[in-house]
C-alpha atoms as a PDB file:
ATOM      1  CA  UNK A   1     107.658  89.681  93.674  1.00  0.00           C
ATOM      2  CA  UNK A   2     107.650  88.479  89.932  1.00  0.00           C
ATOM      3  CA  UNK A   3     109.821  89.336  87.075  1.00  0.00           C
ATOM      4  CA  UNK A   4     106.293  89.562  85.391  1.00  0.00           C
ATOM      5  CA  UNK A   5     105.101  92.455  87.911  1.00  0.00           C
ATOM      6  CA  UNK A   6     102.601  89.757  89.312  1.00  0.00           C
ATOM      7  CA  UNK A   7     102.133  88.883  93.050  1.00  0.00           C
ATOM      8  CA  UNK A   8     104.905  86.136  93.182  1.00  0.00           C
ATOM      9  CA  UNK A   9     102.691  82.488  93.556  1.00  0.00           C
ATOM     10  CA  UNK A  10     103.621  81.253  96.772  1.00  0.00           C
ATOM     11  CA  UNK A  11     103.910  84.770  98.732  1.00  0.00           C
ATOM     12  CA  UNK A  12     103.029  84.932 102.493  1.00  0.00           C
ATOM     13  CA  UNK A  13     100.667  87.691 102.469  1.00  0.00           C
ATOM     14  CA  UNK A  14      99.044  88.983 106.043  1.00  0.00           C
ATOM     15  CA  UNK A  15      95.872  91.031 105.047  1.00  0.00           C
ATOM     16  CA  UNK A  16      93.507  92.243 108.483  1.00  0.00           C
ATOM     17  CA  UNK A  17      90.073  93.012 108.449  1.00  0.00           C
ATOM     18  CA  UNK A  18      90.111  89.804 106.099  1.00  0.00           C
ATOM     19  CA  UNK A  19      86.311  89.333 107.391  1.00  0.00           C
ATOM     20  CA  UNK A  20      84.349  91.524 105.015  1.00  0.00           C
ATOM     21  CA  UNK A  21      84.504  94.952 102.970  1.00  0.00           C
ATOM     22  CA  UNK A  22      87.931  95.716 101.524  1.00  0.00           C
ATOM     23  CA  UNK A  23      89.711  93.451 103.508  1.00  0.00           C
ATOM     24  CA  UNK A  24      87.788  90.504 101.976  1.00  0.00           C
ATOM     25  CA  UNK A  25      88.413  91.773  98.374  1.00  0.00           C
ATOM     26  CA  UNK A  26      92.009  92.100  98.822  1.00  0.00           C
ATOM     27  CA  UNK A  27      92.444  88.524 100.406  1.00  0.00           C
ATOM     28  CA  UNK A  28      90.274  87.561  97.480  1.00  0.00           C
ATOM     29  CA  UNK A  29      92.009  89.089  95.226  1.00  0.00           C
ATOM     30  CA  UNK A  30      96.174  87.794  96.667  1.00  0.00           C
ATOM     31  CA  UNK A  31      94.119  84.607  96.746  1.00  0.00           C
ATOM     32  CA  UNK A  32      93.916  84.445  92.931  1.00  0.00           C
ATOM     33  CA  UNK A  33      97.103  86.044  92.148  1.00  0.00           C
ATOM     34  CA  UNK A  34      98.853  82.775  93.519  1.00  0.00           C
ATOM     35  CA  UNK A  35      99.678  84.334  97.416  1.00  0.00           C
ATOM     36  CA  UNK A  36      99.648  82.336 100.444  1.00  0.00           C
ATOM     37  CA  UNK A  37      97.110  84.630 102.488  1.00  0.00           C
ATOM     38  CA  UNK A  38      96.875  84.764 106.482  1.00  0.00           C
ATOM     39  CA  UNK A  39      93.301  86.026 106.720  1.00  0.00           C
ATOM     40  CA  UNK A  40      93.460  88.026 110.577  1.00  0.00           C
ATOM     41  CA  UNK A  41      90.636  89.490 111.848  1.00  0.00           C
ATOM     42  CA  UNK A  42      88.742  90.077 115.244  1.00  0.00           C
ATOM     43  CA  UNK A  43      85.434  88.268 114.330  1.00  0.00           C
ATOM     44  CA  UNK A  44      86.215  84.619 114.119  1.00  0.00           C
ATOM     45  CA  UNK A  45      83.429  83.276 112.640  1.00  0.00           C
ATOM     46  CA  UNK A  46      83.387  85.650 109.927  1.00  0.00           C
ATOM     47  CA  UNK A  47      86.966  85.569 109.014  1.00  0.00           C
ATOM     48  CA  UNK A  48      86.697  81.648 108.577  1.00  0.00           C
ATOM     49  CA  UNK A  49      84.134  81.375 106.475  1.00  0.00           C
ATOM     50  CA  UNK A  50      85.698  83.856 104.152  1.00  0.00           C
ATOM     51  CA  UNK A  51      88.931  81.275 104.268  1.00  0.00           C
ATOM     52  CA  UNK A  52      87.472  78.587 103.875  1.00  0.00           C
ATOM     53  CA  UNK A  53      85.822  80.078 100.404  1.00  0.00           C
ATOM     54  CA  UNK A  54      88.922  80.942  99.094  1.00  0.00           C
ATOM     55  CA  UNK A  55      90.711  77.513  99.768  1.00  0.00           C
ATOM     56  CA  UNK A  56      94.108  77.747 100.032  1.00  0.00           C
ATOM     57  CA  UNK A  57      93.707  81.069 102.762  1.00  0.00           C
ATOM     58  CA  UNK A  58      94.386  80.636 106.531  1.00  0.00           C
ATOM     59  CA  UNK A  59      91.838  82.392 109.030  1.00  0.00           C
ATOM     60  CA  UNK A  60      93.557  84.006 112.325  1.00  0.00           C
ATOM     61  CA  UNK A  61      91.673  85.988 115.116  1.00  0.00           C
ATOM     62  CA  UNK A  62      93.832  88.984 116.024  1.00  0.00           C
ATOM     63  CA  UNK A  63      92.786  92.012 117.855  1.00  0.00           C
ATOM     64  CA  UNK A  64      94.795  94.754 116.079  1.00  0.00           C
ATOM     65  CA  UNK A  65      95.047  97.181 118.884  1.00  0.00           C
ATOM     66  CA  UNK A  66      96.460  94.024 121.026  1.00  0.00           C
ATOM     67  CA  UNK A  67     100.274  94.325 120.461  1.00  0.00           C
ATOM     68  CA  UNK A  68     101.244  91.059 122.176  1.00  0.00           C
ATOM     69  CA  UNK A  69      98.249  89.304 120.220  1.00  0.00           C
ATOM     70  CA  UNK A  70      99.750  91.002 117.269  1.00  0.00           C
ATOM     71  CA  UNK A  71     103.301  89.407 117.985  1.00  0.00           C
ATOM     72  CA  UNK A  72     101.674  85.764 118.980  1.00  0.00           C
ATOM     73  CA  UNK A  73      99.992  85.492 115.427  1.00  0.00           C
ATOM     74  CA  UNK A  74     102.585  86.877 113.622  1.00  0.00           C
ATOM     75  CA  UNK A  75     104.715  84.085 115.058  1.00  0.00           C
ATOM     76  CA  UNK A  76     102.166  81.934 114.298  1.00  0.00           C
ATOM     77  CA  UNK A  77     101.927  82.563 110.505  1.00  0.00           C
ATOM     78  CA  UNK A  78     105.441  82.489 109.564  1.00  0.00           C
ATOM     79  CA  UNK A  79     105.869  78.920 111.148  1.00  0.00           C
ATOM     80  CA  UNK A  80     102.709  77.949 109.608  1.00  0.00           C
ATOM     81  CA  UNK A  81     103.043  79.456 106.322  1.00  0.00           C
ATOM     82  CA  UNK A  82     106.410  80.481 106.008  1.00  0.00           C
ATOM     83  CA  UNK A  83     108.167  84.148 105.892  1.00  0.00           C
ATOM     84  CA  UNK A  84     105.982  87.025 105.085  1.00  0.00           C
ATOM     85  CA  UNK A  85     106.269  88.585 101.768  1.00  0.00           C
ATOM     86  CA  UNK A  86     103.149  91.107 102.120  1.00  0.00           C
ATOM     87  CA  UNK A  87     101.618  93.248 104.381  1.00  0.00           C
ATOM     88  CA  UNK A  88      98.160  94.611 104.280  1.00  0.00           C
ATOM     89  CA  UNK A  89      96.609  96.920 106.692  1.00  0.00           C
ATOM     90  CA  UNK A  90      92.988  96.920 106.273  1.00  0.00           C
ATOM     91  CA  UNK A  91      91.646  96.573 109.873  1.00  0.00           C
ATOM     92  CA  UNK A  92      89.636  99.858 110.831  1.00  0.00           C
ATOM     93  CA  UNK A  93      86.670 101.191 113.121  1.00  0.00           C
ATOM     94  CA  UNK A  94      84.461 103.943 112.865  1.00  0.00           C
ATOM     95  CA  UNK A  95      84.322 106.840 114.434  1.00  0.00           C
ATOM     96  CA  UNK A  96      81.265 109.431 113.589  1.00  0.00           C
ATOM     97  CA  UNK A  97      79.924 112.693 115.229  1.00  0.00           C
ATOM     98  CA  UNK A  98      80.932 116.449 116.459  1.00  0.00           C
ATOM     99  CA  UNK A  99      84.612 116.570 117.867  1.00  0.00           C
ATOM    100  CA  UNK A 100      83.520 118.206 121.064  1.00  0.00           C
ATOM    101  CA  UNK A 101      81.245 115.501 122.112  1.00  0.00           C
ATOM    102  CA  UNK A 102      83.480 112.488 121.288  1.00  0.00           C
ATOM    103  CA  UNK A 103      84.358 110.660 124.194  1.00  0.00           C
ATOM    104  CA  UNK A 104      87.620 109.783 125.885  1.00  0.00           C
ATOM    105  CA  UNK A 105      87.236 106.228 125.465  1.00  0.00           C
ATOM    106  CA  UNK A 106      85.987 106.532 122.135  1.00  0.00           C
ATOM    107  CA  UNK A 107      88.861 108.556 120.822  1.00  0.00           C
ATOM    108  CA  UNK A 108      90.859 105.941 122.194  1.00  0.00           C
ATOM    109  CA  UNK A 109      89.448 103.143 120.711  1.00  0.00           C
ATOM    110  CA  UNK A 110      89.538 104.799 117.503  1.00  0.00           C
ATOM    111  CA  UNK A 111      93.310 105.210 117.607  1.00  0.00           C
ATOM    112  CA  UNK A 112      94.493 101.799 119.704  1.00  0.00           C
ATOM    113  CA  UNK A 113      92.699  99.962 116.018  1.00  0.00           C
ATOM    114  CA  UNK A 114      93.007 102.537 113.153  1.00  0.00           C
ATOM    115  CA  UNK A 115      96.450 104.338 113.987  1.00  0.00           C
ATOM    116  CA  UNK A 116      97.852 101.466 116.727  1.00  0.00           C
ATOM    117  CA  UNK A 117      96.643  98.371 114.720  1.00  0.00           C
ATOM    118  CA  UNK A 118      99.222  99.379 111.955  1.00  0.00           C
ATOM    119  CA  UNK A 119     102.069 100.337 114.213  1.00  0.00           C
ATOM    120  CA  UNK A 120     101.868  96.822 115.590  1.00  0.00           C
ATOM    121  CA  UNK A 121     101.357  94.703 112.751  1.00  0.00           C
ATOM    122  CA  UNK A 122     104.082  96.419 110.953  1.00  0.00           C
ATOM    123  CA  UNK A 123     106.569  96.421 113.803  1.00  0.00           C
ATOM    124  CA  UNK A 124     106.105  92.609 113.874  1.00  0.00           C
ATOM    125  CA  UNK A 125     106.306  92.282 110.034  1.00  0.00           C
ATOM    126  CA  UNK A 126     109.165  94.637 109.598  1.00  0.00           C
ATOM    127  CA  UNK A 127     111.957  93.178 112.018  1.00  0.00           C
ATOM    128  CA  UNK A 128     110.937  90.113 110.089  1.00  0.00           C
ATOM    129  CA  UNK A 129     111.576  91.498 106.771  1.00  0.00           C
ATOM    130  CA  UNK A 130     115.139  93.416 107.704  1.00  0.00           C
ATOM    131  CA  UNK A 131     117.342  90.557 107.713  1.00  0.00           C
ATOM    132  CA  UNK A 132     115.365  88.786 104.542  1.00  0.00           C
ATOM    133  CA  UNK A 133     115.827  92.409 102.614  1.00  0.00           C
ATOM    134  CA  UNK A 134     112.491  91.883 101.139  1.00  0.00           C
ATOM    135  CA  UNK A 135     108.833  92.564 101.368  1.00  0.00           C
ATOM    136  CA  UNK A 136     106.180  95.188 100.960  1.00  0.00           C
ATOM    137  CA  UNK A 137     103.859  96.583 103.745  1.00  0.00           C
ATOM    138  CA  UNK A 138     100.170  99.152 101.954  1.00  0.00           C
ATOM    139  CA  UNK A 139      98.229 100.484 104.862  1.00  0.00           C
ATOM    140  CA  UNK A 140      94.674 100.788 103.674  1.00  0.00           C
ATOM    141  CA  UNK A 141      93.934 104.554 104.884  1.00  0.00           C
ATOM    142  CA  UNK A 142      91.228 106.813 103.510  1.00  0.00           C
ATOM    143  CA  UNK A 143      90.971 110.036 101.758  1.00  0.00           C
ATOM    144  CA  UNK A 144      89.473 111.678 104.906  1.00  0.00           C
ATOM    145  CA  UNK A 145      92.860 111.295 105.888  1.00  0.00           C
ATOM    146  CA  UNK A 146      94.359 114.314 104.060  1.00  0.00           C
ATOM    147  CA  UNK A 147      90.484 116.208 103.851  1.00  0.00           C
ATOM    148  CA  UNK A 148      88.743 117.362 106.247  1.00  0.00           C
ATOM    149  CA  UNK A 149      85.495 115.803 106.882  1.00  0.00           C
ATOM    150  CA  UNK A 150      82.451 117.101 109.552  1.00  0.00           C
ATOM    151  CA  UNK A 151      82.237 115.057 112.227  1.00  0.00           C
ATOM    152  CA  UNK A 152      84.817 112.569 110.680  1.00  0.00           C
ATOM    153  CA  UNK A 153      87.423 114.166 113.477  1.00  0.00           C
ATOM    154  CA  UNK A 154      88.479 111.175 114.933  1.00  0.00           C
ATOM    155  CA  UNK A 155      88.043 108.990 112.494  1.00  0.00           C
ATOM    156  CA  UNK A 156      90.159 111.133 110.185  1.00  0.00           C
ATOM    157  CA  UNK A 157      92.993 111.554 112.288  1.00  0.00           C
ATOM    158  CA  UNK A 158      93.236 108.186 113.382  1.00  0.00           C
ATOM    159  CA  UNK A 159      93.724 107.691 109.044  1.00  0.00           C
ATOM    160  CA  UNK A 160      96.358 110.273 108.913  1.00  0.00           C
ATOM    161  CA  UNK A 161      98.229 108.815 111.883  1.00  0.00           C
ATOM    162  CA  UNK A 162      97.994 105.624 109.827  1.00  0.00           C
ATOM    163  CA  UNK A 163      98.949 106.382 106.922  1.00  0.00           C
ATOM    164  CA  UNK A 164     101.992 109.012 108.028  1.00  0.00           C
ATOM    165  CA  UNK A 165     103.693 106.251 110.205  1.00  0.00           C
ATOM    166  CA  UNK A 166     103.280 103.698 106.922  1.00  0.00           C
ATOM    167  CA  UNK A 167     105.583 106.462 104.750  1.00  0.00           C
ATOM    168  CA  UNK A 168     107.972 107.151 107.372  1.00  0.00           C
ATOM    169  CA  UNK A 169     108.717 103.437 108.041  1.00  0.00           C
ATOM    170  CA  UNK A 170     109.170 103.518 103.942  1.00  0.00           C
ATOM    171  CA  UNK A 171     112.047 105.469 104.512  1.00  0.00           C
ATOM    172  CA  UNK A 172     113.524 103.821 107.147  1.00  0.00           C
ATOM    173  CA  UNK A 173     112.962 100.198 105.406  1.00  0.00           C
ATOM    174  CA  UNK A 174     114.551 101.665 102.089  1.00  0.00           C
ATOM    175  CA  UNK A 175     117.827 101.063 102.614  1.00  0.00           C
ATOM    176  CA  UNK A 176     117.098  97.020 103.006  1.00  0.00           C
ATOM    177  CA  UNK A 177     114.587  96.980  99.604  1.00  0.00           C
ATOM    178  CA  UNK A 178     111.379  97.008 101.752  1.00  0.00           C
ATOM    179  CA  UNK A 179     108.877  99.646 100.229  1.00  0.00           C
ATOM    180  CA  UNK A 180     105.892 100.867 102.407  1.00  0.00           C
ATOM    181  CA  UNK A 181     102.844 102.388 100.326  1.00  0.00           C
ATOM    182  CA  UNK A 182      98.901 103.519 101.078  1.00  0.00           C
ATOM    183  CA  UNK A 183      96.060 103.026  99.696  1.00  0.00           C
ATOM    184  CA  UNK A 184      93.495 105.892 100.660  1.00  0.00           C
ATOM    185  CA  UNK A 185      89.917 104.937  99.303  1.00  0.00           C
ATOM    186  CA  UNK A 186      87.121 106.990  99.098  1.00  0.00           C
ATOM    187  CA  UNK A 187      83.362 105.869  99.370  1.00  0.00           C
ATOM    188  CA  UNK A 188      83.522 102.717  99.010  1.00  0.00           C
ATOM    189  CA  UNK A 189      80.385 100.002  99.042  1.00  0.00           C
ATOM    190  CA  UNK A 190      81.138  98.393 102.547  1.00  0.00           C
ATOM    191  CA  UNK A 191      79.428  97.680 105.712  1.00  0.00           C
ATOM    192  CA  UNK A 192      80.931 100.276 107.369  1.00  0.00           C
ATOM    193  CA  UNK A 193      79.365 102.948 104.383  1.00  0.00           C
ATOM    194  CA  UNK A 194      76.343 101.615 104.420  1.00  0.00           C
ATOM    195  CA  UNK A 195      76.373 102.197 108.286  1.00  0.00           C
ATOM    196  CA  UNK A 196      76.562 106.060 107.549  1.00  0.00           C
ATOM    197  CA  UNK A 197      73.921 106.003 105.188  1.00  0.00           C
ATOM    198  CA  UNK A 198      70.201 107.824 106.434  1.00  0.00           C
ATOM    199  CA  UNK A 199      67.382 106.488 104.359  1.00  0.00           C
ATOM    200  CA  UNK A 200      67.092 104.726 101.302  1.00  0.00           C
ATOM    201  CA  UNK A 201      69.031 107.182  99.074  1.00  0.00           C
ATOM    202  CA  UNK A 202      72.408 106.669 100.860  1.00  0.00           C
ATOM    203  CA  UNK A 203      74.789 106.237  98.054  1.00  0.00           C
ATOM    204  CA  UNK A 204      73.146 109.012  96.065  1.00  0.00           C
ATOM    205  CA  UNK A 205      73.512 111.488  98.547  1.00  0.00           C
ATOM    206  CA  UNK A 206      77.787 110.397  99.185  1.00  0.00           C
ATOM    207  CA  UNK A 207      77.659 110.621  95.261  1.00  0.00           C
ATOM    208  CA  UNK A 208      76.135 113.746  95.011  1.00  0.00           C
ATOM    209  CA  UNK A 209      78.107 115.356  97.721  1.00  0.00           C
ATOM    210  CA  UNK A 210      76.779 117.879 100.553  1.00  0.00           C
ATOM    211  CA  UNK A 211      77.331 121.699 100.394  1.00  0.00           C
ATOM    212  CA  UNK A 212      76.262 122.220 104.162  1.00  0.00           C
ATOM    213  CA  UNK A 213      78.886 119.400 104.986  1.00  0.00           C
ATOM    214  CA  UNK A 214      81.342 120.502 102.954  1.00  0.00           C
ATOM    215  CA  UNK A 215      81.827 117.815 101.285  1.00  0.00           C
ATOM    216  CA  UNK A 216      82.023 117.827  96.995  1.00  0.00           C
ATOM    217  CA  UNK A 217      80.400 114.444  95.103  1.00  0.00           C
ATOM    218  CA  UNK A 218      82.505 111.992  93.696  1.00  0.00           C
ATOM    219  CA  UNK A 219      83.025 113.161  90.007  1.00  0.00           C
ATOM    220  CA  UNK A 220      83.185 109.897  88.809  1.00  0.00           C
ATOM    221  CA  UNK A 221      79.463 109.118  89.824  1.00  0.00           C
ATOM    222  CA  UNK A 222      79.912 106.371  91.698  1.00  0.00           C
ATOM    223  CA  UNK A 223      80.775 104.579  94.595  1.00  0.00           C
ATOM    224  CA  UNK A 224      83.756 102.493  94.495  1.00  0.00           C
ATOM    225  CA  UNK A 225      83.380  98.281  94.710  1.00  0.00           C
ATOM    226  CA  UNK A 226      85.717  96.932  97.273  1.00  0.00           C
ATOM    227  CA  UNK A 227      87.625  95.340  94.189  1.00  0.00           C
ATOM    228  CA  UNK A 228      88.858  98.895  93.168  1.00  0.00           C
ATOM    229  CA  UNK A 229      90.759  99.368  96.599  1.00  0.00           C
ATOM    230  CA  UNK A 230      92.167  95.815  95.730  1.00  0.00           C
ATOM    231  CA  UNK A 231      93.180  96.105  92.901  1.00  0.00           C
ATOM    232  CA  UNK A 232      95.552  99.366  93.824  1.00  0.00           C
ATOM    233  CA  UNK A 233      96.725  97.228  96.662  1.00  0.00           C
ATOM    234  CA  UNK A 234      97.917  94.601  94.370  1.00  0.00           C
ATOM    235  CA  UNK A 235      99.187  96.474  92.031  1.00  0.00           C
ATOM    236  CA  UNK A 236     101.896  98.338  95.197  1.00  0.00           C
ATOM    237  CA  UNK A 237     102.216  95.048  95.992  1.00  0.00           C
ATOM    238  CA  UNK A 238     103.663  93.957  93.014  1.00  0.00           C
ATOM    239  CA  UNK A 239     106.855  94.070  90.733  1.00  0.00           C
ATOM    240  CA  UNK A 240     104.943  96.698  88.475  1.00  0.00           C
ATOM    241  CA  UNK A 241     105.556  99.178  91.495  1.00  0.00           C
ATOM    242  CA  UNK A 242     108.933  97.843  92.168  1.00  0.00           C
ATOM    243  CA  UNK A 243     110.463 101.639  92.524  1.00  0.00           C
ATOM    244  CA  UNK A 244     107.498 102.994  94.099  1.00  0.00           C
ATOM    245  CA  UNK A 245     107.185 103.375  97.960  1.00  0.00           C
ATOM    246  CA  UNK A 246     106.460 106.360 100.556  1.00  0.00           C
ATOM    247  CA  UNK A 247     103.264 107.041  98.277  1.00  0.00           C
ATOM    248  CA  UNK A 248      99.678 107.334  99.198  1.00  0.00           C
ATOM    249  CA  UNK A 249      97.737 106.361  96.290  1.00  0.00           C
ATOM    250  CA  UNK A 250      93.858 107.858  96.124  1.00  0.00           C
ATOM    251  CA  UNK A 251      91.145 105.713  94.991  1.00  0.00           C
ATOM    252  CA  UNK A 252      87.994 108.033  95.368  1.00  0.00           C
ATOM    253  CA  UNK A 253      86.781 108.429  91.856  1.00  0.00           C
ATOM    254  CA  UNK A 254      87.934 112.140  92.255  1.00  0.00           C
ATOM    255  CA  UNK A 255      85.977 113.169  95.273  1.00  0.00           C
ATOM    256  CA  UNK A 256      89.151 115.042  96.843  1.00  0.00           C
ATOM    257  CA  UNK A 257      90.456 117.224  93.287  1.00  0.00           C
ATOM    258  CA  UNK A 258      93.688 115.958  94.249  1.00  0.00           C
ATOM    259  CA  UNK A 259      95.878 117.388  91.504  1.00  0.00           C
END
């Protein structure tokens, strides 16, 4: 990373779920701070197209939960683009409904991308970065991660699992300078909101919160753009967090009263 706490122009960044949402803003966003970005995702045509607008960005289709896909295209980048510098776990699913009627299979999937997606991309990237003693890995959780949320069980979990394996890999990667942050949005103005939303007054109602869900509003009042979650993720990324890792950083506008 740069003496001037920018992304270092050149950097080998991998960023998943590089098709849309907040994994489109944050290859967007490396993109213009000068890094070299593998764009991974499962949809192929997608994940071009959003490459090929930003230029100098690489499109890859990975399936996350796929460790030896995983392993093939992180082989793949370094001897097309070089050594990774960056990690960026954005690459999630859904998961939505009461905990006793969520489905075996269901539960599974849930994990194999949210929780197993992670594990695999940064085992791949991290006996990479060992011997180099360098690099920085943010896992793109969510604040339903450390809240509960009704019928978010799954989902939820699958976030915690996430984001709990990214900070104890922090400590383990200490030692060789490797520092291993999170990035836990809140609402945030994706596809994937927007497929939660009933009726026409969606983002009002996620703004305004839900006493019968248990759920408070965002005090803030208003949803976050996918640039917001980018922006924290460059900013872990770069030199102006050199002595920060093992952290989980909200973005949610307040909707948690984190203290």
């Amino acid at each position: 990373m740069a003496g001037d706490g920018a992304v270092t122009d050149g950097v080998v960044a991998v960023v998943t779920g590089a098709a849309q949402g907040i994994g489109e803003a944050v290859a967007r966003a490396l993109t213009g701070a000068g890094a070299r970005v593998a764009a991974l995702d499962i949809d192929t045509e997608r994940v071009e197209r959003v490459a090929a607008g930003l230029g100098t960005a690489i499109a890859y289709t990975c399936q996350v939960a796929d460790s030896a896909a995983v392993d093939d295209v992180i082989a793949r980048v370094e001897t097309g683009l070089g050594p990774i510098g960056l990690l960026v776990n954005v690459a999630g699913v859904p998961c939505s409904g009461p905990a006793v009627t969520i489905g075996d299979d269901e539960w599974a999937h849930t994990f194999a991308v949210n929780a197993g997606g992670v594990f695999h991309l940064c085992r791949a990237v991290a006996r990479r970065m060992i011997p180099r003693r360098s690099g920085a890995i943010v896992t793109v959780s969510s604040n339903a991660a450390g809240v509960p949320r009704v019928n978010m069980a799954a989902y939820a979990a699958s976030k915690a699992a996430a984001a709990q394996f990214t900070k104890c890999l922090g400590l383990e990667l200490a030692p060789y300078g490797i520092r291993c942050n999170v990035v836990s949005p809140g609402s945030t103005d994706t596809p994937m909101q927007r497929a939660l939303w009933t009726g026409e007054h969606g983002a009002r109602a996620v703004i305004d919160g839900s006493p019968a869900a248990f759920r408070v509003g965002i005090p803030l009042g208003r949803l976050a753009a996918p640039e917001d979650i980018a922006d924290a993720v460059l900013f872990l990324a770069s030199d102006h967090a050199r002595h920060i890792t093992m952290q989980d950083l909200y973005v949610d506008g307040g909707a948690t009263l984190r203290s």
